[in-house]
Protein backbone atom coordinates (compact mmCIF):
# COMPACT_ATOMS: atom_id res chain seq x y z
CA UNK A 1 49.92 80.97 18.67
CA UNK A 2 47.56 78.67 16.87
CA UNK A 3 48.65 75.79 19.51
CA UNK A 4 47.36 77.96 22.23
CA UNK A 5 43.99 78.73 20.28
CA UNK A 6 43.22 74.78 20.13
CA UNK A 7 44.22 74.32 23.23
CA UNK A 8 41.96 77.36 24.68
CA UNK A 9 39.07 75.91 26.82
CA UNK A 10 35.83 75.73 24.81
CA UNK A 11 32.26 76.97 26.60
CA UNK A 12 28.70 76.14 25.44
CA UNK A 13 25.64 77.93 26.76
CA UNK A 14 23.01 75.66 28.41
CA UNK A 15 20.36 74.81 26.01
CA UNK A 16 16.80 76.69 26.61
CA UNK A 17 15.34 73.79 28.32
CA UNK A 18 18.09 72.79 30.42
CA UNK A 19 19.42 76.89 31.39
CA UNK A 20 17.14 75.84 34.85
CA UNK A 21 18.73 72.32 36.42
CA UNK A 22 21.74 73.73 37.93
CA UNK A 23 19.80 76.21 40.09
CA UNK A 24 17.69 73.35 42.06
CA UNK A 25 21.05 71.08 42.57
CA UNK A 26 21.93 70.30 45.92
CA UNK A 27 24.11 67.62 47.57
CA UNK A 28 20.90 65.32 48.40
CA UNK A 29 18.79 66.33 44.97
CA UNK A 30 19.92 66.94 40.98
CA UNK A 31 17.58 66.64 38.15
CA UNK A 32 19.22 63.52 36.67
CA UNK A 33 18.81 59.90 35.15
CA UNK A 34 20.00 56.59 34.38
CA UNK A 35 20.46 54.85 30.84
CA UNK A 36 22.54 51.63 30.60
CA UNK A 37 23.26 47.68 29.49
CA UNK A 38 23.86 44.18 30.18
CA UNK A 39 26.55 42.49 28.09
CA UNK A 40 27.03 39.16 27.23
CA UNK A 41 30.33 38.81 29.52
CA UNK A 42 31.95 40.52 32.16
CA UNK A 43 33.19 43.79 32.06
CA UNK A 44 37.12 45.15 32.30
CA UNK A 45 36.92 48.25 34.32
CA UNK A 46 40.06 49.90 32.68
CA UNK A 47 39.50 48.95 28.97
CA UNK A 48 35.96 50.67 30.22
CA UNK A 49 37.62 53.65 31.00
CA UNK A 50 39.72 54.01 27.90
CA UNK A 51 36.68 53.30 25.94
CA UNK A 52 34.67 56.51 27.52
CA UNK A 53 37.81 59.11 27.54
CA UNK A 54 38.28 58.11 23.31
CA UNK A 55 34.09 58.34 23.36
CA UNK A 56 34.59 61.91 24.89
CA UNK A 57 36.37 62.84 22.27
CA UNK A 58 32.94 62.67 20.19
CA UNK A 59 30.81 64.52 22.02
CA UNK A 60 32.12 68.08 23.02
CA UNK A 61 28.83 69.07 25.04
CA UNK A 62 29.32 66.07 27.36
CA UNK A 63 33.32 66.23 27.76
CA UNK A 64 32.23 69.47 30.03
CA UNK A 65 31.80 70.78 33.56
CA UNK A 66 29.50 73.47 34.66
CA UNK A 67 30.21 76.37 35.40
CA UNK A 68 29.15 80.50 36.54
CA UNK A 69 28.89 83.26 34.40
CA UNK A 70 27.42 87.06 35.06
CA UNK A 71 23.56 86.28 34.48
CA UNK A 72 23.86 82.16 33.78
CA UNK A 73 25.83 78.93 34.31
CA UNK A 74 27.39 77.30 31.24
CA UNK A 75 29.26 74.59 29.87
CA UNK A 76 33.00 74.55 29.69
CA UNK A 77 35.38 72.16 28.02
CA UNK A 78 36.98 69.81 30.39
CA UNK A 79 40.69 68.04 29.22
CA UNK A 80 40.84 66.29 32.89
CA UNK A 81 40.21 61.95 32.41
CA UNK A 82 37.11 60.82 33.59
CA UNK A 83 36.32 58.18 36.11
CA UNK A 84 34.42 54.49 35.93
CA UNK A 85 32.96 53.44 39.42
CA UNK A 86 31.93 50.91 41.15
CA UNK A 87 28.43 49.63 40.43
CA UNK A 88 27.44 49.46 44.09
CA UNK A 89 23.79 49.58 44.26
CA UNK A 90 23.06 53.17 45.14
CA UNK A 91 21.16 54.43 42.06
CA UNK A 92 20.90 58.11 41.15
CA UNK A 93 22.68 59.78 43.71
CA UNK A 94 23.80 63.23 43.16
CA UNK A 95 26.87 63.45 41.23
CA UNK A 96 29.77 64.02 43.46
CA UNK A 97 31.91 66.35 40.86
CA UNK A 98 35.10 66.03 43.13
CA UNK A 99 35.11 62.37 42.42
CA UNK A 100 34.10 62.79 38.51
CA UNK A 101 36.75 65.44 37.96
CA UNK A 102 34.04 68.14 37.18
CA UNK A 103 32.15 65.98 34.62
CA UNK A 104 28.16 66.01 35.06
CA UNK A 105 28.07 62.29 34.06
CA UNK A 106 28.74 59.11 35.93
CA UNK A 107 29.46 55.88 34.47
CA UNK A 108 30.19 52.49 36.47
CA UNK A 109 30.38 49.08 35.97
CA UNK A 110 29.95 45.89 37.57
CA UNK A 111 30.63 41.91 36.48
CA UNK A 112 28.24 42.57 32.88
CA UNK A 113 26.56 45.50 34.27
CA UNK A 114 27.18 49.14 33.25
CA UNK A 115 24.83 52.09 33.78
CA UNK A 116 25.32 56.52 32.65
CA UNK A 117 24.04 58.92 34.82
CA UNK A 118 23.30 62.01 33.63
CA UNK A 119 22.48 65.58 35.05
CA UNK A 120 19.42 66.63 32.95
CA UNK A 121 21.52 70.24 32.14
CA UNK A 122 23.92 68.16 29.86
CA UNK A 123 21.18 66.61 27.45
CA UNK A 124 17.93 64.52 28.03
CA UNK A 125 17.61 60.34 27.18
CA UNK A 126 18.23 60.80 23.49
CA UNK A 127 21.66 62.09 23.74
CA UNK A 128 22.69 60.03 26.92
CA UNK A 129 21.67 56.79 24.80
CA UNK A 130 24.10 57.59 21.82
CA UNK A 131 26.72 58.48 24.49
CA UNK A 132 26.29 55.10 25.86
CA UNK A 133 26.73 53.21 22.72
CA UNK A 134 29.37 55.03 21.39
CA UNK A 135 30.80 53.87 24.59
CA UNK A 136 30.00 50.48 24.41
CA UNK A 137 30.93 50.58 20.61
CA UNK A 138 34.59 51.76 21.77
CA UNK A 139 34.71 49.42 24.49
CA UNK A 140 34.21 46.37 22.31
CA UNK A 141 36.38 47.54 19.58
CA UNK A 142 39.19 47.87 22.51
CA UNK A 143 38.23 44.17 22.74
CA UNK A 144 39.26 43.07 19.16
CA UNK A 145 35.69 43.66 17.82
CA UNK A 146 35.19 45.27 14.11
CA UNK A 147 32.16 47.59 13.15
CA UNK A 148 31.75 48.02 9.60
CA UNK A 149 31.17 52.21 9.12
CA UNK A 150 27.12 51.58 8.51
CA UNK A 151 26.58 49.63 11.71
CA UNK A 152 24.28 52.58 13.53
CA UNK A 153 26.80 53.53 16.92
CA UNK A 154 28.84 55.97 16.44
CA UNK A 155 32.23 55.84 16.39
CA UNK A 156 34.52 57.81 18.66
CA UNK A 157 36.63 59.04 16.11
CA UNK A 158 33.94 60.90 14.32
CA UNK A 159 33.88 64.35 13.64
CA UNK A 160 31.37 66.05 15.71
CA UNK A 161 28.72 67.65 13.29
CA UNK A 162 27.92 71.15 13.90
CA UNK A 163 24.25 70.33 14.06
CA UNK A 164 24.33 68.43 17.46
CA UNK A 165 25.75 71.48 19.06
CA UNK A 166 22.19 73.92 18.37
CA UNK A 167 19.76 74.60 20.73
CA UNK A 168 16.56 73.22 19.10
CA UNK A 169 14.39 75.68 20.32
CA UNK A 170 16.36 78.53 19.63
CA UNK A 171 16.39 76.87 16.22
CA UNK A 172 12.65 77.01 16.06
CA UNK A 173 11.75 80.06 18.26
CA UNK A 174 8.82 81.86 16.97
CA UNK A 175 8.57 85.84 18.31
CA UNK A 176 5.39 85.65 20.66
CA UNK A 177 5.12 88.78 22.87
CA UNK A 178 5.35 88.76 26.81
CA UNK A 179 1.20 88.51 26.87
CA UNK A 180 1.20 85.35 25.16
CA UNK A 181 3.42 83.28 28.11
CA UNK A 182 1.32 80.75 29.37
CA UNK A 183 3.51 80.45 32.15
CA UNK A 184 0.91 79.23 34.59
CA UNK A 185 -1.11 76.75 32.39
CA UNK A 186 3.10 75.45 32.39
CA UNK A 187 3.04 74.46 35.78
CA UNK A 188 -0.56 73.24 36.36
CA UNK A 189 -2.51 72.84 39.72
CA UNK A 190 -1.57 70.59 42.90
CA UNK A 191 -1.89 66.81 41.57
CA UNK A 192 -2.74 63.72 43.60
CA UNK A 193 0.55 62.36 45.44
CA UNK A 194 1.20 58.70 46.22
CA UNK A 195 1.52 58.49 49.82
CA UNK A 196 4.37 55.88 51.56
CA UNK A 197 7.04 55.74 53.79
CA UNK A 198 9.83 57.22 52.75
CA UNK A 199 13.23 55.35 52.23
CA UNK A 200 16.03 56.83 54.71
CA UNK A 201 18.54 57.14 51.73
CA UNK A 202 18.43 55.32 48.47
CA UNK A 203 15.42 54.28 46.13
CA UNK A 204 14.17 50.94 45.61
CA UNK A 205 14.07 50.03 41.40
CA UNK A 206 11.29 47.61 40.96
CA UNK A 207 10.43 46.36 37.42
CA UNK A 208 9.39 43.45 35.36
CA UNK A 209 9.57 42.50 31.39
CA UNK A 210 7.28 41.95 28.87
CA UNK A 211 6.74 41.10 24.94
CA UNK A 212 6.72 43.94 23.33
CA UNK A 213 4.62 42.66 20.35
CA UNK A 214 1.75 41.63 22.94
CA UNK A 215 1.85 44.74 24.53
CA UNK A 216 1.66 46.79 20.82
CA UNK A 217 -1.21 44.28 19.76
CA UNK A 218 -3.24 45.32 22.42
CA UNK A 219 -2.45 48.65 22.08
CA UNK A 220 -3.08 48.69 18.39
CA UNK A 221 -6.90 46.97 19.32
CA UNK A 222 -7.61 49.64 21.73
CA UNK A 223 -6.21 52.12 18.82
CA UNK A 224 -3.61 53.73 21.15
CA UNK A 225 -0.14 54.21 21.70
CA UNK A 226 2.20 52.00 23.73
CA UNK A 227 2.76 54.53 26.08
CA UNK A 228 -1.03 55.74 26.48
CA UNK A 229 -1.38 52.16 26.94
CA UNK A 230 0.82 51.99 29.60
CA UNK A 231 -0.32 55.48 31.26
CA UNK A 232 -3.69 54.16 31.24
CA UNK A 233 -2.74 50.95 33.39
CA UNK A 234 -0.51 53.15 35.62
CA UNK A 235 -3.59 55.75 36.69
CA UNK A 236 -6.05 52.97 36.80
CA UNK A 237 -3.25 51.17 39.27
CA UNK A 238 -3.00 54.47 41.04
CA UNK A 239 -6.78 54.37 41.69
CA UNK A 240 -6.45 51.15 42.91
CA UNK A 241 -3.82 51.43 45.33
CA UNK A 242 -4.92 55.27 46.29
CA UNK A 243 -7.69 56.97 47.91
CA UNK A 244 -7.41 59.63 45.08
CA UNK A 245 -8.93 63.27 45.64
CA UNK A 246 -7.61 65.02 43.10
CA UNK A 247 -6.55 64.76 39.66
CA UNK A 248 -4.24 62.41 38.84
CA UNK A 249 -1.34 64.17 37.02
CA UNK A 250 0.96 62.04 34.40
CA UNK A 251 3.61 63.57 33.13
CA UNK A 252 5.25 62.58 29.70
CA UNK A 253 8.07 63.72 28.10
CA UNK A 254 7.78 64.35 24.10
CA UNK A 255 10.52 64.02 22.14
CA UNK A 256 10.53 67.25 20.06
CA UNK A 257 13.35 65.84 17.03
CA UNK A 258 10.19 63.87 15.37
CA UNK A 259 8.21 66.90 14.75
CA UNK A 260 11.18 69.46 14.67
CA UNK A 261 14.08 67.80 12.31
CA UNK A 262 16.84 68.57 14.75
CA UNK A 263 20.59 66.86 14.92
CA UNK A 264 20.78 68.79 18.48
CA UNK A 265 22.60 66.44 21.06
CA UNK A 266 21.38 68.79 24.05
CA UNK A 267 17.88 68.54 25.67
CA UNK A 268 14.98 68.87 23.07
CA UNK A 269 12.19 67.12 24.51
CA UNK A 270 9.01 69.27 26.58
CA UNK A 271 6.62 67.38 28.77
CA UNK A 272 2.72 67.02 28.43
CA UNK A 273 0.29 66.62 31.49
CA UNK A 274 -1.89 63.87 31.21
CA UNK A 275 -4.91 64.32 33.90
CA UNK A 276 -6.91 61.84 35.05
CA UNK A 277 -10.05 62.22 37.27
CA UNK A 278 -11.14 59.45 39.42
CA UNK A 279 -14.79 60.03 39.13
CA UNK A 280 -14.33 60.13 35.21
CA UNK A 281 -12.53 56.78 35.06
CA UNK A 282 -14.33 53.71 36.34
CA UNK A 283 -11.89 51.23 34.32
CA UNK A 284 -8.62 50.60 32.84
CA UNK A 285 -10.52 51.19 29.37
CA UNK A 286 -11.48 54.58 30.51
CA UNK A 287 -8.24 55.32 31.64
CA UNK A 288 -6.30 54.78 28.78
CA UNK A 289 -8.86 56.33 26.21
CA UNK A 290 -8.79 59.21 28.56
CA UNK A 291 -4.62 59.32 28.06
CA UNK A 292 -4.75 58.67 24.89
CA UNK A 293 -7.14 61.68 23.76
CA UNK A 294 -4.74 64.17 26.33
CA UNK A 295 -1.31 62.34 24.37
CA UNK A 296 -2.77 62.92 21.21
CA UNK A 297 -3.91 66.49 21.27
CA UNK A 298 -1.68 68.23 23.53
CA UNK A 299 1.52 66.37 21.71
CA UNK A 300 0.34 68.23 18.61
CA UNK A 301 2.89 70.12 16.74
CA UNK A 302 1.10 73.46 17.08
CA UNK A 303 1.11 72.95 21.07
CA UNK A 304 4.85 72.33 20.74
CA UNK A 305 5.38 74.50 18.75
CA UNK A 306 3.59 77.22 21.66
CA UNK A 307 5.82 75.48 24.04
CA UNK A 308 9.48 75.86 22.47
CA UNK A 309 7.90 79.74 22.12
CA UNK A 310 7.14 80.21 25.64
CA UNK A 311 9.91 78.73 26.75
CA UNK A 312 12.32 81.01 24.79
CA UNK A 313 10.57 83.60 25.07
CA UNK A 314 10.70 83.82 28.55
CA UNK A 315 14.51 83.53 28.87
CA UNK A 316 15.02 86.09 26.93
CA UNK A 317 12.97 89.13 28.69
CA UNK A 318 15.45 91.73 29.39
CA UNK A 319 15.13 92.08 33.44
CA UNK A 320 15.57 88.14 33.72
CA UNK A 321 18.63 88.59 31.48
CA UNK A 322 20.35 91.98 33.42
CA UNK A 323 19.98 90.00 36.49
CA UNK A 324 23.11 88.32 38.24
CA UNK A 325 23.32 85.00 38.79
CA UNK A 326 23.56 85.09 42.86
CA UNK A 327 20.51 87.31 42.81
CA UNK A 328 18.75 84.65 40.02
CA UNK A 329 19.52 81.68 42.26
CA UNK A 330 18.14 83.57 45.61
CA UNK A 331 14.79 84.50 44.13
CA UNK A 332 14.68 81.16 41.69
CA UNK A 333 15.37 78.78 45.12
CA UNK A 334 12.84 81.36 47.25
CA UNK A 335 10.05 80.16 44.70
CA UNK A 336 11.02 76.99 44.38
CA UNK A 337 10.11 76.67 48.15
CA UNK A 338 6.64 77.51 47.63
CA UNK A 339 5.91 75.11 44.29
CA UNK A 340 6.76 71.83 44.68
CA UNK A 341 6.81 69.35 41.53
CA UNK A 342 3.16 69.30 39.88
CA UNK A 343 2.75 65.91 38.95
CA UNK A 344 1.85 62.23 40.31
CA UNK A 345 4.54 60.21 38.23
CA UNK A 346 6.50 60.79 35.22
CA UNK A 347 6.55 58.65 32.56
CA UNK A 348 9.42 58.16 29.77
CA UNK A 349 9.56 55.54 27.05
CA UNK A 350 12.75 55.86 24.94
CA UNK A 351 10.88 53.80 22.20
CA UNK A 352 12.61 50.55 20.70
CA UNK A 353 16.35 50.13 19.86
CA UNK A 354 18.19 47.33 18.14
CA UNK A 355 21.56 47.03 18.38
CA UNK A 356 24.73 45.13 16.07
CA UNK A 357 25.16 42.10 17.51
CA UNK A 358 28.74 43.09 17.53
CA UNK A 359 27.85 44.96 20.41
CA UNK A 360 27.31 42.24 22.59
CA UNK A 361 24.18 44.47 23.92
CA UNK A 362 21.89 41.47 25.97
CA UNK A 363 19.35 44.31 27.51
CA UNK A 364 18.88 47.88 27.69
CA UNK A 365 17.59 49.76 30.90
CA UNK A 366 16.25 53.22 31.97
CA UNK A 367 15.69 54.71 35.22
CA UNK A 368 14.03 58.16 35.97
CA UNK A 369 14.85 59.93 39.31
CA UNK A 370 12.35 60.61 42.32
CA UNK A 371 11.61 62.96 44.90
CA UNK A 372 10.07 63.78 48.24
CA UNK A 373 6.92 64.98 46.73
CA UNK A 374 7.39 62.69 43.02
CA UNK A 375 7.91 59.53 44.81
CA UNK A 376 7.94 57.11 42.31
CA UNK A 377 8.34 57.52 38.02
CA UNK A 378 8.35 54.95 35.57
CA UNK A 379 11.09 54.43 32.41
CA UNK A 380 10.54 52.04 29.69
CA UNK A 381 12.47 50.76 26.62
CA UNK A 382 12.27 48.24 23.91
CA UNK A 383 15.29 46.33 23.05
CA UNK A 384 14.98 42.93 20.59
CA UNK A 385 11.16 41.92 21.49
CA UNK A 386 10.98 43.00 24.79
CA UNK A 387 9.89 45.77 26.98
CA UNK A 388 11.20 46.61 30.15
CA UNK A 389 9.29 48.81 32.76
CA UNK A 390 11.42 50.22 35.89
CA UNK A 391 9.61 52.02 38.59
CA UNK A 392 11.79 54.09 40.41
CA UNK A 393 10.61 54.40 43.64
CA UNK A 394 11.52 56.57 46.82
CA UNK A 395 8.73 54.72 49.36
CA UNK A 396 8.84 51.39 50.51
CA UNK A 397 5.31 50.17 49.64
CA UNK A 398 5.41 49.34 46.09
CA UNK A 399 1.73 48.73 46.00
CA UNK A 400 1.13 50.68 42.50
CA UNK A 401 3.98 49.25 40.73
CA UNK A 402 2.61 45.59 41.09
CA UNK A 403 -0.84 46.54 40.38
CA UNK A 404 0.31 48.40 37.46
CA UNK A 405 2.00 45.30 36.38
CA UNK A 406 -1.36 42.97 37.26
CA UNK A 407 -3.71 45.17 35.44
CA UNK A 408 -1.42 43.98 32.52
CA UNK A 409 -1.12 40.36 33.30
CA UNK A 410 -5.06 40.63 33.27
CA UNK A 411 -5.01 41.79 29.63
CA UNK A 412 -2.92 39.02 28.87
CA UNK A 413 0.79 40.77 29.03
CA UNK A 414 3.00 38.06 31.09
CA UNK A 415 5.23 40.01 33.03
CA UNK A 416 8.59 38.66 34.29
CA UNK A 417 10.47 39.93 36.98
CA UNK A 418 14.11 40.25 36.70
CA UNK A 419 16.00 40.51 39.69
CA UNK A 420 17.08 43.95 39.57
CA UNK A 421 19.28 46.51 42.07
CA UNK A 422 16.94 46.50 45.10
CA UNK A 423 18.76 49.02 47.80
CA UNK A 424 17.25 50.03 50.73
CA UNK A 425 18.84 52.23 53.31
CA UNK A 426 22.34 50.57 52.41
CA UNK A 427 25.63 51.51 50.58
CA UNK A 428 26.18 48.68 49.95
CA UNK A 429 23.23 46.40 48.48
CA UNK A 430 23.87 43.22 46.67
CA UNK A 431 23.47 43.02 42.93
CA UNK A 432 21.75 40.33 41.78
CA UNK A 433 22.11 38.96 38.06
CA UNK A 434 19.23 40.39 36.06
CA UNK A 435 19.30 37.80 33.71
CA UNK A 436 18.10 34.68 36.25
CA UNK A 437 20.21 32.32 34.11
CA UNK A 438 18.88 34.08 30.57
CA UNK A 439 15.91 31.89 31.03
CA UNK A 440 14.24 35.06 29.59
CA UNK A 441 16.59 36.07 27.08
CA UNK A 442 14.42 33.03 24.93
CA UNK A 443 11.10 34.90 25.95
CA UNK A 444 10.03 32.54 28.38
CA UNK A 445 8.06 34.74 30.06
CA UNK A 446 6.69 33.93 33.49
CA UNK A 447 3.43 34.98 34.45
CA UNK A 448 2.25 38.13 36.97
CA UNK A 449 0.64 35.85 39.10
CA UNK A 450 4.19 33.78 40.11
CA UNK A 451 6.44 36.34 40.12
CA UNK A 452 4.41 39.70 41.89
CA UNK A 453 3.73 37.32 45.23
């Protein structure tokens, strides 16, 4: 009797945030992301695949498929083994869950290459990163490595804490009444779009590396954060590239754990709109004062704090709640017909890691998925000194990118290209070394002006 309660299937509601994702999945479009790593040698597929099925082990909410209830979906505990693919140079494709066994995560590898993809209804960037180094953790330790039990990564055989399974905003939910929803100042109005040809199938991932110090110094003399920083060069390379009408709309996720203590492993993070007008903005000065005033004031606790309300809130009105799920997903997909996404680019930066050397980490990378109408979005992370920017982009012309990355070269950021996955209309693209013989493992950075031609 007790052998049957353990083995009973576990289920886990969606988190507030995240209750959403599943109804706008379809086999061309999911709500999803990439996190993942170089090593310092090549990779062993199968030692890989141990490594993530012991990893599973530590993280309940992600050893999970999706699936229907009466009124929502939900998370239910899946015993089947999970996959590692093929690295093969299609990036953020919907996940196939025939070919991941139900699981809402893919992980592949290739030579010293692996990347995670997540769908967003699992957890955001925060939780997908200690996934992935737990996994790489495992991985090495497969491979005769030893962590000490203070090295950061957690280890697979870990209890789960009981913290990382709350919903953060349920957690800090403050009663608001129906009149209070700001539901519409939420979505916003219709945003400049970047115009370009669309890409038949697959997205082209076009970045280039930088010293992270250099690009915090100037930050710091502007009195600014590295991401306003960066916002500020992206609109003013917008302007450049565009003929802009409307407002440029930036949006940029906030990670709620530093103002809301949380250990939650699900999605806790809400997203601020940045807006930038043209005719207000006649520099890359103005542009970045102008997102760093918006970062600063609508990132404020007290608007979060209005945010995790209304988004509660709103979930929990008793007509959305009697409804069934069919019905939900017919009048949810109806409106999602008539508003398309609201913003000009999306922005992430995961902030700076630093890994054990143990775990043989050389880089860290992050890539945000696109859309028809959000054709190209920007991830960035630190790792060791430098910072990586990867525009993921869904048109050919990458015009903004490399003016993004020239307005930075001009305030005296080298920026080295890295020979990234570049597919185009293929399913099978070649995968070029990102590391261009390490030369810039050393910080030998080449300058804008050589490598953007």
């Amino acid at each position: 009797m007790n052998e049957n309660k353990k083995n009973k299937p576990v289920k886990f509601a969606l988190d507030s945030s995240a209750a959403f994702y599943p109804y706008f999945t379809t086999r061309k479009a999911q709500s999803m992301y990439c996190v993942g790593a170089v090593l310092d040698g090549d990779i062993d597929r199968e030692v890989l695949k141990r490594a993530v099925n012991d990893a599973l082990n530590r993280f309940p909410l992600y050893k999970t498929k999706v699936i229907r209830g009466y009124g929502s979906y939900m998370l239910k505990s899946n015993d089947v083994e999970a996959e590692v693919f093929d690295l093969d140079g299609k990036v953020l494709k919907p996940i196939d869950t025939k070919l991941t066994h139900g699981y809402q995560f893919r992980l592949a590898c290739r030579r010293d290459r692996l990347t995670l993809e997540m769908f967003h209804a699992l957890t955001d960037a925060n939780g997908a990163i200690a996934f992935l180094t737990a996994i790489i953790r495992r991985y090495r330790e497969l491979c005769g490595v030893e962590f000490d039990g203070n090295c950061g990564v957690e280890a697979w055989n870990a209890a789960p804490k009981a913290g990382e399974l709350e919903d953060g905003f349920k957690k800090y939910y403050k009663r608001i009444s129906l009149r209070e929803l700001n539901l519409k100042g939420m979505a916003g109005g219709v945003p400049h779009r970047i115009k370009g040809t669309l890409l038949k199938d697959g997205y082209i991932l076009e970045d280039g590396v930088m010293d992270a110090d250099k690009l915090l110094e100037n930050a710091r003399a502007m009195g600014v954060s590295l991401t306003a920083y960066v916002a500020g060069a992206v609109a003013y390379g917008i302007i450049k590239t565009s003929e802009v009408k409307r407002p440029i709309v930036i949006m940029v996720p906030v990670n709620l754990r530093k103002l809301f203590p949380t250990e939650s492993l699900s999605n806790f993070v809400t997203f601020v709109r940045l807006i930038v007008k043209k005719e207000e903005c006649a520099s890359f000065e103005d542009c970045v004062k102008t997102c760093a005033a918006q970062l600063k004031e609508k990132a404020a606790k007290d608007k979060m704090q209005a945010f995790i309300s209304t988004t509660v809130r709103a979930q929990r009105n008793f007509i959305f709640r009697a409804v069934p799920l069919f019905l939900k997903w017919i009048l949810i997909r109806l409106g999602r017909l008539f508003m398309k996404s609201r913003q000009t680019i999306i922005i992430s930066n995961l902030g700076g890691f630093d890994l054990p050397e143990q775990m043989g980490v050389d880089e860290l990378l992050v890539n945000l998925n696109v859309s028809a109408n959000n054709v190209q979005n920007l991830g960035i992370v630190s790792y060791r000194g430098r910072c990586k920017l990867t525009f993921t982009s869904a048109i050919a012309e990458l015009d903004m990118p490399q003016a993004t990355f020239e307005i930075l070269s001009e305030q005296g950021v080298n920026v080295a290209k890295t020979g990234f996955i570049r597919n185009k209309d293929t399913d099978n693209a070649p995968i070029t070394n990102i590391q261009e013989d390490k030369q810039y493992e050393k910080a030998k950075f080449r300058t804008t002006e050589k490598t953007l031609s």
